[in-house]
Protein backbone atom coordinates (compact mmCIF):
# COMPACT_ATOMS: atom_id res chain seq x y z
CA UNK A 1 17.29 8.99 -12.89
CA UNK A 2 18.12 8.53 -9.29
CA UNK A 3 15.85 6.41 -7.24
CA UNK A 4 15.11 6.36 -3.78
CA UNK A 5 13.08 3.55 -1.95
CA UNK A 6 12.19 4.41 1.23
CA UNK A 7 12.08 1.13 3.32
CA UNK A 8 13.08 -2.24 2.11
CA UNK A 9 10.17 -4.81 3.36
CA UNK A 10 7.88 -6.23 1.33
CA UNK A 11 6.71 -3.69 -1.12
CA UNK A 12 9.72 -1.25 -1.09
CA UNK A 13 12.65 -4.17 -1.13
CA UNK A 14 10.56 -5.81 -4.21
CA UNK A 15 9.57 -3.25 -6.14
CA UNK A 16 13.42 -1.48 -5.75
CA UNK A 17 15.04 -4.90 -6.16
CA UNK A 18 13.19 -5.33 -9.15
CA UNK A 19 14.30 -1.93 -10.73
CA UNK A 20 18.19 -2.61 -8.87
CA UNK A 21 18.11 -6.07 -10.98
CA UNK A 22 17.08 -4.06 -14.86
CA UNK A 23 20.08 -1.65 -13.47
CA UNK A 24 18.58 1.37 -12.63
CA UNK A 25 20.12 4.10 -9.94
CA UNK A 26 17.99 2.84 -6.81
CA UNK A 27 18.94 3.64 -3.26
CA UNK A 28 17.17 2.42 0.18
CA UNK A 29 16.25 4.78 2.75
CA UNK A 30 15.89 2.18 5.45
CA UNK A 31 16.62 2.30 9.51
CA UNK A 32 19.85 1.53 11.39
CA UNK A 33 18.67 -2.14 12.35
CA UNK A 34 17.73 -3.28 8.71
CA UNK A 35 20.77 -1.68 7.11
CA UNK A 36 23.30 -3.24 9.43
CA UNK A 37 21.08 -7.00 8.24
CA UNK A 38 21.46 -6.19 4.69
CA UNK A 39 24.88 -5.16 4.94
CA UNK A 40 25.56 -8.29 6.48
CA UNK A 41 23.00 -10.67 4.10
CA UNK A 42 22.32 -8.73 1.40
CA UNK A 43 18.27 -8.27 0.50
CA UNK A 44 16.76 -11.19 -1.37
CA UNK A 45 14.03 -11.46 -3.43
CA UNK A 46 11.83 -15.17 -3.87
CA UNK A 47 9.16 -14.75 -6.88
CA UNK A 48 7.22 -16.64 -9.68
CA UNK A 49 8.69 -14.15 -11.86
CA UNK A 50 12.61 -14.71 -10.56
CA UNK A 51 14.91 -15.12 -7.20
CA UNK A 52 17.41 -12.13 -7.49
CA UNK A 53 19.90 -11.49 -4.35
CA UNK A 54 21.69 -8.39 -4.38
CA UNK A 55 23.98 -6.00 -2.28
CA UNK A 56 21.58 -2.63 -1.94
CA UNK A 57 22.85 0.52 -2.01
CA UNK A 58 21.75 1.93 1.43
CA UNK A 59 21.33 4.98 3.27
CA UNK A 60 19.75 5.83 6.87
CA UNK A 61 17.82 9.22 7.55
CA UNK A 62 21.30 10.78 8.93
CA UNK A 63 23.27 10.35 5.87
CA UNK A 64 24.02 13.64 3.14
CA UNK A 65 23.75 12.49 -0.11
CA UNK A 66 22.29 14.54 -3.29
CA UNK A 67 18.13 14.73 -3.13
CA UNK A 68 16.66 11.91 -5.89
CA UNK A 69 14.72 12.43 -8.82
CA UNK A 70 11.53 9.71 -8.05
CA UNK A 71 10.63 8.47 -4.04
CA UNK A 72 8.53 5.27 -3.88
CA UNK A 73 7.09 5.45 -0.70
CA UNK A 74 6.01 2.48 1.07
CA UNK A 75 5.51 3.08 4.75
CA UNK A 76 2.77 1.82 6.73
CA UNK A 77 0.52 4.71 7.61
CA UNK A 78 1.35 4.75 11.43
CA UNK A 79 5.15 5.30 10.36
CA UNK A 80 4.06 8.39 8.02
CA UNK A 81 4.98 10.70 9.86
CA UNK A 82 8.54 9.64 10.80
CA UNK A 83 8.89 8.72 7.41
CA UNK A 84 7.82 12.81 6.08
CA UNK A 85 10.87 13.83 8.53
CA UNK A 86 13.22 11.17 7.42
CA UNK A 87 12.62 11.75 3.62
CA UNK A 88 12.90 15.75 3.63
CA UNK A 89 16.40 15.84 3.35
CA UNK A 90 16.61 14.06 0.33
CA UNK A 91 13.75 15.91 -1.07
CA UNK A 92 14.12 19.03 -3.44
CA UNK A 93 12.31 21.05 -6.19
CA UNK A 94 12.49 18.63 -9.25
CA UNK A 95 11.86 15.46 -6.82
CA UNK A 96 8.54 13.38 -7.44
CA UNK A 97 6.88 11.49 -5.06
CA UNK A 98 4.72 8.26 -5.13
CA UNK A 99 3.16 6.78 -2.31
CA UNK A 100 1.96 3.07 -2.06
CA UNK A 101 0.23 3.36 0.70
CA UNK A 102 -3.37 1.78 1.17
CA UNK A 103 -6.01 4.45 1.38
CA UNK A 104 -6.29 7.97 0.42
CA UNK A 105 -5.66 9.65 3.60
CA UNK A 106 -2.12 10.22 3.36
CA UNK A 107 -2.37 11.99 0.07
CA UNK A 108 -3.25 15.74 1.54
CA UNK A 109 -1.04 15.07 4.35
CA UNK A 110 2.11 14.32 1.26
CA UNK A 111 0.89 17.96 -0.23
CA UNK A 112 0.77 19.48 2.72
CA UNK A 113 4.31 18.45 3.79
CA UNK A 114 6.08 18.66 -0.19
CA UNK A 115 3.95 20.65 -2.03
CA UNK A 116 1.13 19.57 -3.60
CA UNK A 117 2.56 19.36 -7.38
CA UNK A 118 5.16 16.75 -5.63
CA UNK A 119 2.92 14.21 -5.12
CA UNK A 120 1.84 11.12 -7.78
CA UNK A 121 -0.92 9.09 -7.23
CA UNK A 122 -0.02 5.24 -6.71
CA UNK A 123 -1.19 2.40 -5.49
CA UNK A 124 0.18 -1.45 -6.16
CA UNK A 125 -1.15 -4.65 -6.29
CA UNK A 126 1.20 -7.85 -4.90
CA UNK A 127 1.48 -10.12 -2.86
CA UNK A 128 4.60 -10.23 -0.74
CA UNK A 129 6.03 -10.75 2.47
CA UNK A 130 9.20 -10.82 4.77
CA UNK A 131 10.03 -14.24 6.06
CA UNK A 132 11.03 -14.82 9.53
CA UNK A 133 14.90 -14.53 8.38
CA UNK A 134 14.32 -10.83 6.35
CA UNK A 135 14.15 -12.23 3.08
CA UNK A 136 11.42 -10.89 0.73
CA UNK A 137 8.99 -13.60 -0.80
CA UNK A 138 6.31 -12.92 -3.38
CA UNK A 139 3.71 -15.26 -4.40
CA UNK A 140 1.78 -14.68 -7.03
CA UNK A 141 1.67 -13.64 -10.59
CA UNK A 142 0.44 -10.14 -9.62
CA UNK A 143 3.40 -7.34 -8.88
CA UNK A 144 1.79 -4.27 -10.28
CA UNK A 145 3.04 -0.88 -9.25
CA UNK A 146 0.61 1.74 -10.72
CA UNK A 147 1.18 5.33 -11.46
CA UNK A 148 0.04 8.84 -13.07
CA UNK A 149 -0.94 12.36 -12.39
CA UNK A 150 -3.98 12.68 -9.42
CA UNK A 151 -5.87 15.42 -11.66
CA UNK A 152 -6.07 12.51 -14.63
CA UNK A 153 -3.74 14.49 -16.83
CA UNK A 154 -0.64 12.45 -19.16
CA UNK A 155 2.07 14.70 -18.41
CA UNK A 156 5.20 14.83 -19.46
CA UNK A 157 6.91 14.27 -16.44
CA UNK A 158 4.74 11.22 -15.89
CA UNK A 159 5.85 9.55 -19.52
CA UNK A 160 9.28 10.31 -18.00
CA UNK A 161 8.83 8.38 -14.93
CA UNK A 162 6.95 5.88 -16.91
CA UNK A 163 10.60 5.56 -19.02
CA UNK A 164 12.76 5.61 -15.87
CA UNK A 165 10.77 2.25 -14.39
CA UNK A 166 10.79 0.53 -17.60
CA UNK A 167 12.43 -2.83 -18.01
CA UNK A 168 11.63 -4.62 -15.08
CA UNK A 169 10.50 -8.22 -14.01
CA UNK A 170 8.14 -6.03 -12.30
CA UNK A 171 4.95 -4.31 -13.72
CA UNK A 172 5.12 -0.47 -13.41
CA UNK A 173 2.36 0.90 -15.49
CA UNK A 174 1.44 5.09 -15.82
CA UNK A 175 -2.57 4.97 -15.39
CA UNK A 176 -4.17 8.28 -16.31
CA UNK A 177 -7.28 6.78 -13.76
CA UNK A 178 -4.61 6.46 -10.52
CA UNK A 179 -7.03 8.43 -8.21
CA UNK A 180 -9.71 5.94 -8.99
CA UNK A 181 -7.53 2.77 -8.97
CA UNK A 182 -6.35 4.06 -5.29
CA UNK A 183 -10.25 4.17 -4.27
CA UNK A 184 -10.88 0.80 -5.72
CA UNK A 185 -8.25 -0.45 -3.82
CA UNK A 186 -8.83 1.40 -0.74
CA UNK A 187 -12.61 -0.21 -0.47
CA UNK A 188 -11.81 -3.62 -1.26
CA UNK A 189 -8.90 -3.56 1.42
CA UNK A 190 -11.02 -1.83 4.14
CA UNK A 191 -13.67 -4.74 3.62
CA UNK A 192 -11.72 -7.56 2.98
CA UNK A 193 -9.07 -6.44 6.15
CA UNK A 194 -12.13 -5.82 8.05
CA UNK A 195 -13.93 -9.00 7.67
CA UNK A 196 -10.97 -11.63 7.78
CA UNK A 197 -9.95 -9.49 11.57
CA UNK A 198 -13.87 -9.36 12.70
CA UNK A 199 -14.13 -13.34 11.99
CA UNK A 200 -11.00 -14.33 12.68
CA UNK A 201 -10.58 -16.72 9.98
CA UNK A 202 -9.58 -16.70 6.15
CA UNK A 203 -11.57 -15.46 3.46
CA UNK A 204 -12.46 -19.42 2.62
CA UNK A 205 -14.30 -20.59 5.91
CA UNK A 206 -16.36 -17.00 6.02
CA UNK A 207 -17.53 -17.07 2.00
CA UNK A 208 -18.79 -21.13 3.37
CA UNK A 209 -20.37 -20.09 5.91
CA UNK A 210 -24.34 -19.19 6.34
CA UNK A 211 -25.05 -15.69 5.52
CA UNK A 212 -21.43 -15.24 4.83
CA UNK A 213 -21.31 -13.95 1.35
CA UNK A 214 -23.97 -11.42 2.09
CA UNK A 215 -22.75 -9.69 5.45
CA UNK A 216 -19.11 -9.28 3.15
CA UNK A 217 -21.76 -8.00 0.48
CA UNK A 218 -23.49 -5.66 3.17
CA UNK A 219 -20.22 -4.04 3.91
CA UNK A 220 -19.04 -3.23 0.26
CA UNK A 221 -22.18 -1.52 0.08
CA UNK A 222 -22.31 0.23 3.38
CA UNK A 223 -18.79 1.33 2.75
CA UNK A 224 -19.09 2.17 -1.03
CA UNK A 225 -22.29 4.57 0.15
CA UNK A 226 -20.02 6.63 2.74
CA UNK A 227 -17.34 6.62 -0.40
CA UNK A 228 -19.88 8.01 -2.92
CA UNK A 229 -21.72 10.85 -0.67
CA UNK A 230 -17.85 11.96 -0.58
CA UNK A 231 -17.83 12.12 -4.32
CA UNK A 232 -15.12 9.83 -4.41
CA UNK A 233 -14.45 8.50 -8.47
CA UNK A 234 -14.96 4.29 -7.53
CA UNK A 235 -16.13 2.66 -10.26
CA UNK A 236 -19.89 2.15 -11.36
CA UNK A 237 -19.68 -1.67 -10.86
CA UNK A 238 -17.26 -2.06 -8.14
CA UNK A 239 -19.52 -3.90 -5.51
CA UNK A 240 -20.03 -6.29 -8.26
CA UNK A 241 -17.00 -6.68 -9.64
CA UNK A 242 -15.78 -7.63 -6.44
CA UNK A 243 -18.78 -9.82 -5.22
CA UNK A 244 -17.48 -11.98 -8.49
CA UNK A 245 -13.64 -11.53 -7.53
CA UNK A 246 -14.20 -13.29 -3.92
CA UNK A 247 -14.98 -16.78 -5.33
CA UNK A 248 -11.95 -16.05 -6.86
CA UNK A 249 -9.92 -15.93 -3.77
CA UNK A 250 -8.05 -18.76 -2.75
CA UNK A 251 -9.46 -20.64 0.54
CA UNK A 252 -6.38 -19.38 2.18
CA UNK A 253 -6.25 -16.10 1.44
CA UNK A 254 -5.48 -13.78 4.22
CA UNK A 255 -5.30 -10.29 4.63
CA UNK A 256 -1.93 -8.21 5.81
CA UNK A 257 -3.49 -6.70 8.58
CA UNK A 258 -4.73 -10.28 9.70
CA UNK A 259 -1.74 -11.28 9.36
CA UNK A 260 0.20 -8.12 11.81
CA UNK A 261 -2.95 -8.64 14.05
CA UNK A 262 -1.98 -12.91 14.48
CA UNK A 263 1.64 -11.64 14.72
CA UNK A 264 0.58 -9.09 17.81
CA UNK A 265 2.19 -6.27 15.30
CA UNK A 266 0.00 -2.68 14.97
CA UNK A 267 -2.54 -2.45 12.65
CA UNK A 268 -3.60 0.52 9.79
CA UNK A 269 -7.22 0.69 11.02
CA UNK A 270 -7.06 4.65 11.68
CA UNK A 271 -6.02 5.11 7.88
CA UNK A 272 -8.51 2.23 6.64
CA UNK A 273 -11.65 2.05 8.29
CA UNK A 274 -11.02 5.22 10.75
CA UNK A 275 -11.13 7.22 8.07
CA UNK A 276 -14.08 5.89 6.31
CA UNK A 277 -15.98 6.08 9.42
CA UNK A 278 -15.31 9.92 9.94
CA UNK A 279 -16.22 10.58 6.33
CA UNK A 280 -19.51 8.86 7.44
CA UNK A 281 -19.52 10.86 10.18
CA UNK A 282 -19.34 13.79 8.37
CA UNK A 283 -22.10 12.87 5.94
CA UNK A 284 -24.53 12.17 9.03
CA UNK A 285 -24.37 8.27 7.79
CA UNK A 286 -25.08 5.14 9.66
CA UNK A 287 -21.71 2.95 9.36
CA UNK A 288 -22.99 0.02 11.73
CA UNK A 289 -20.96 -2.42 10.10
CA UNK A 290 -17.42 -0.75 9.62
CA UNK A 291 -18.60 1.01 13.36
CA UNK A 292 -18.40 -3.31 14.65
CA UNK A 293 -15.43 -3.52 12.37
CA UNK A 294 -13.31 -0.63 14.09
CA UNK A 295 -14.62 -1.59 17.64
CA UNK A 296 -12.82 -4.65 17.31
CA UNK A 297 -9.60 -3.55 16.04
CA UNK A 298 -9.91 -0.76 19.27
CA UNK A 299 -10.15 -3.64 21.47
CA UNK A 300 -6.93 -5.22 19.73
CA UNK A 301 -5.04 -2.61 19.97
CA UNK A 302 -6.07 -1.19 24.09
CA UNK A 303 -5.04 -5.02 24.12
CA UNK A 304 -1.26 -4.56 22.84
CA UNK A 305 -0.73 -1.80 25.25
């Protein structure tokens, strides 16, 4: 099975350096810039679970090589587009796609471009990060890659995939629920994302603070409401679930788009909690607190232009 990763930051260079490292057939789809630093450094993975430095096999959107067999695609949502373009060339009629994208957004707009029985559900759970020299470091116990069919069915083609990422330091595990465990994920990052940027603080100081645990409560709720009018399949228990999780948390913890927003970098709050607020929108539903949420990531960004 040939691989192809496109990108090689902090999802794409760990997940494919973890598959490179059990000696699968993985390529990386990455830009000029990055593949001229890994041809020069090689890419480098720091983890609980193992260092592993390796020379990639590389390509950039203008090579011609044979299309792949499996894409894991982990592009931040404001590249998605580029990254569509870039990837069609490499794309034909037996190729599968997984995205690892936060959200659900980009999902129709995958079908649209590849055809919709192209296109995996998949969604991962990590922590990891490029340093300031390129290197990738991960730092927890949790690098889960999850994957399976969006209309819940075990396919064969999906136990074949499931085969093909075996063997790994990594965790890649065929869920027949995907399409659920992306909605899951997609409310506890739009709240989480949008209450570390609104406070400007980590998740430690805000849980402290008076009235803290309940405005993060308020917005789980607020946003799980616009999620349910839309039929979407989160769980029964969710809010709860994650009400418990946040004590959890380490005092620390920070959010990625905290993090880009601190670093002046762009942020995903059209895919996040854009999104959201045009399905409330939609549904003729008061969003107040995701409306506060999105004003201040507008202001951010009119700010970095």
């Amino acid at each position: 099975m040939r691989i192809l990763v496109l990108g090689a930051g902090g999802i794409g260079g760990y997940f494919g350096g973890r598959l490179a490292e059990a000696g699968k057939h993985v390529t990386f789809l990455v830009r000029p810039k990055r593949k001229s630093y890994l041809e020069r450094n090689g890419l480098a993975i720091h983890s609980e679970k193992g260092d592993y430095h390796f020379n990639p096999q590389l390509i950039t959107k203008d090579d011609r090589v044979e299309p792949f067999d499996i894409v894991l695609l982990s592009s931040k949502s404001y590249h998605l587009d580029h990254a569509i373009e870039d990837l069609k060339p490499f794309i034909d009629h037996h190729t599968l796609i997984i995205p690892l994208l936060n959200g659900v957004a980009h999902v129709p707009k995958l079908q649209n471009a590849f055809g919709k029985n192209k296109i995996m559900g998949g969604y991962c759970i990590i922590e990891t990060t490029l340093d300031s020299i390129g290197e990738i470091v991960q730092t927890s116990q949790f690098d889960k890659l999850f994957f399976g069919e969006l209309d819940g069915t075990e396919s064969n083609r999906a136990k074949y995939v499931e085969q093909a990422l075996s063997g790994t330091k990594a965790e890649f595990i065929l869920n027949s629920s995907v399409e659920q465990g992306m909605w899951n994920k997609y409310l506890m990052i739009t709240v989480l994302s949008g209450v570390t940027t609104l406070m400007h603080a980590p998740i430690g100081p805000i849980r402290d603070s008076e009235g803290g645990i309940e405005f993060i409560k308020s917005l789980y709720n607020e946003a799980a409401s616009i999620m349910r009018k839309h039929n979407a399949p989160i769980s029964d228990q969710i809010v709860s679930k994650y009400m418990k999780a946040l004590n959890q948390l380490s005092y620390h913890f920070k959010t990625s788009m905290q993090r880009d927003m601190e670093k002046g970098l762009n942020i995903e709050t059209d895919h996040l909690q854009g999104y959201l607020l045009e399905l409330a929108a939609h549904y003729n539903l008061d969003a107040p607190l995701l409306t506060c949420v999105y004003q201040n990531h507008s202001v951010y960004k009119e700010m970095l232009h």
